[in-house]
Protein backbone atom coordinates (compact mmCIF):
# COMPACT_ATOMS: atom_id res chain seq x y z
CA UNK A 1 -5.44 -14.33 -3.84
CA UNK A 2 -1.74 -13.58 -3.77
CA UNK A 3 -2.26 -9.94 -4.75
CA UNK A 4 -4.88 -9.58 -1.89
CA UNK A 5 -1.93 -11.26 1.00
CA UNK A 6 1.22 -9.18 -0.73
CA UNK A 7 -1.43 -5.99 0.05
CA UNK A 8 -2.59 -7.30 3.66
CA UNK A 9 1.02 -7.76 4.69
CA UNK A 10 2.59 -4.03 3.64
CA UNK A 11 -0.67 -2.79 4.64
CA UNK A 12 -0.48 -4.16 7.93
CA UNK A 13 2.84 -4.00 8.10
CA UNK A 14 3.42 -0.48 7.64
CA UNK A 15 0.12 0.03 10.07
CA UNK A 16 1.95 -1.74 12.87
CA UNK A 17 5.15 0.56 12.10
CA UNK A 18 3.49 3.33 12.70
CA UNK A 19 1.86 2.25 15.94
CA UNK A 20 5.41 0.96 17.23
CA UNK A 21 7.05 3.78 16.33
CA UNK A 22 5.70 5.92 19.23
CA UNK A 23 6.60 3.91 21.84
CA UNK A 24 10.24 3.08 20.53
CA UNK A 25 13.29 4.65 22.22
CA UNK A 26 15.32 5.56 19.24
CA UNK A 27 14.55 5.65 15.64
CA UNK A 28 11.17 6.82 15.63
CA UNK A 29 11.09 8.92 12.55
CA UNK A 30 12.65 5.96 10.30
CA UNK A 31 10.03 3.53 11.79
CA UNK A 32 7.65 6.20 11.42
CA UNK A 33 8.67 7.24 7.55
CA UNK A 34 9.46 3.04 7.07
CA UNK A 35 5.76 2.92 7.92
CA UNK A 36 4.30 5.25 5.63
CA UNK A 37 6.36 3.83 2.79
CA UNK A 38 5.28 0.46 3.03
CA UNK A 39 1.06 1.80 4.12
CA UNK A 40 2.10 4.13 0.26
CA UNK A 41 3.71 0.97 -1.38
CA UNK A 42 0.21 -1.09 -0.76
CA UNK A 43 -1.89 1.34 -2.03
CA UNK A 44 -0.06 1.75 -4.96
CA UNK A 45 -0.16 -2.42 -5.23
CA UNK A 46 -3.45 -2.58 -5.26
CA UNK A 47 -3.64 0.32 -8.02
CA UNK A 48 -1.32 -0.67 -10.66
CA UNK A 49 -3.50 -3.16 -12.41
CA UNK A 50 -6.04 -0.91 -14.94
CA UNK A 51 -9.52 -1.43 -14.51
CA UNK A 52 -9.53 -4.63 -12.09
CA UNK A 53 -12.47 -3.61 -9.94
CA UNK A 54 -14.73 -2.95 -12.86
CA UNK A 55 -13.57 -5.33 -15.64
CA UNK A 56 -13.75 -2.32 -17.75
CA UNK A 57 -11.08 -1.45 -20.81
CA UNK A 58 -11.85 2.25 -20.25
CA UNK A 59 -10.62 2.41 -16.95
CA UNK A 60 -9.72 5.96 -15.73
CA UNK A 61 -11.13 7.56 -19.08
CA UNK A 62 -7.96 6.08 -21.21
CA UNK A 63 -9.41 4.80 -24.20
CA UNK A 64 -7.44 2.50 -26.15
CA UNK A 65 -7.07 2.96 -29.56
């Protein structure tokens, strides 16, 4: 449950970033990159554990050995 909030919040975070970022007066591009980082820095949260979704030790086609 924690994993699924720490995603929702850079997710959203960085979504909202990008939205603001057009209608800011000055420092679009670093809201704009800030945004990207943190949508990037989700994904990647969500992706670091090996074979969560599927419960499988094979995940990705790395076979332990």
């Amino acid at each position: 449950m924690v994993d699924f909030i720490v995603f929702l919040v850079l997710f959203l975070g960085g979504m909202w970033l990008l939205g603001a970022s057009w209608e800011m007066p000055a420092w679009q591009g670093v809201a704009f990159s800030a945004g990207i980082i943190l949508v990037s820095l989700a994904m990647a949260y969500v992706m670091r554990q090996r074979g969560s979704a599927t419960r499988r030790t094979d995940s990705w086609g790395q076979r332990q050995k």
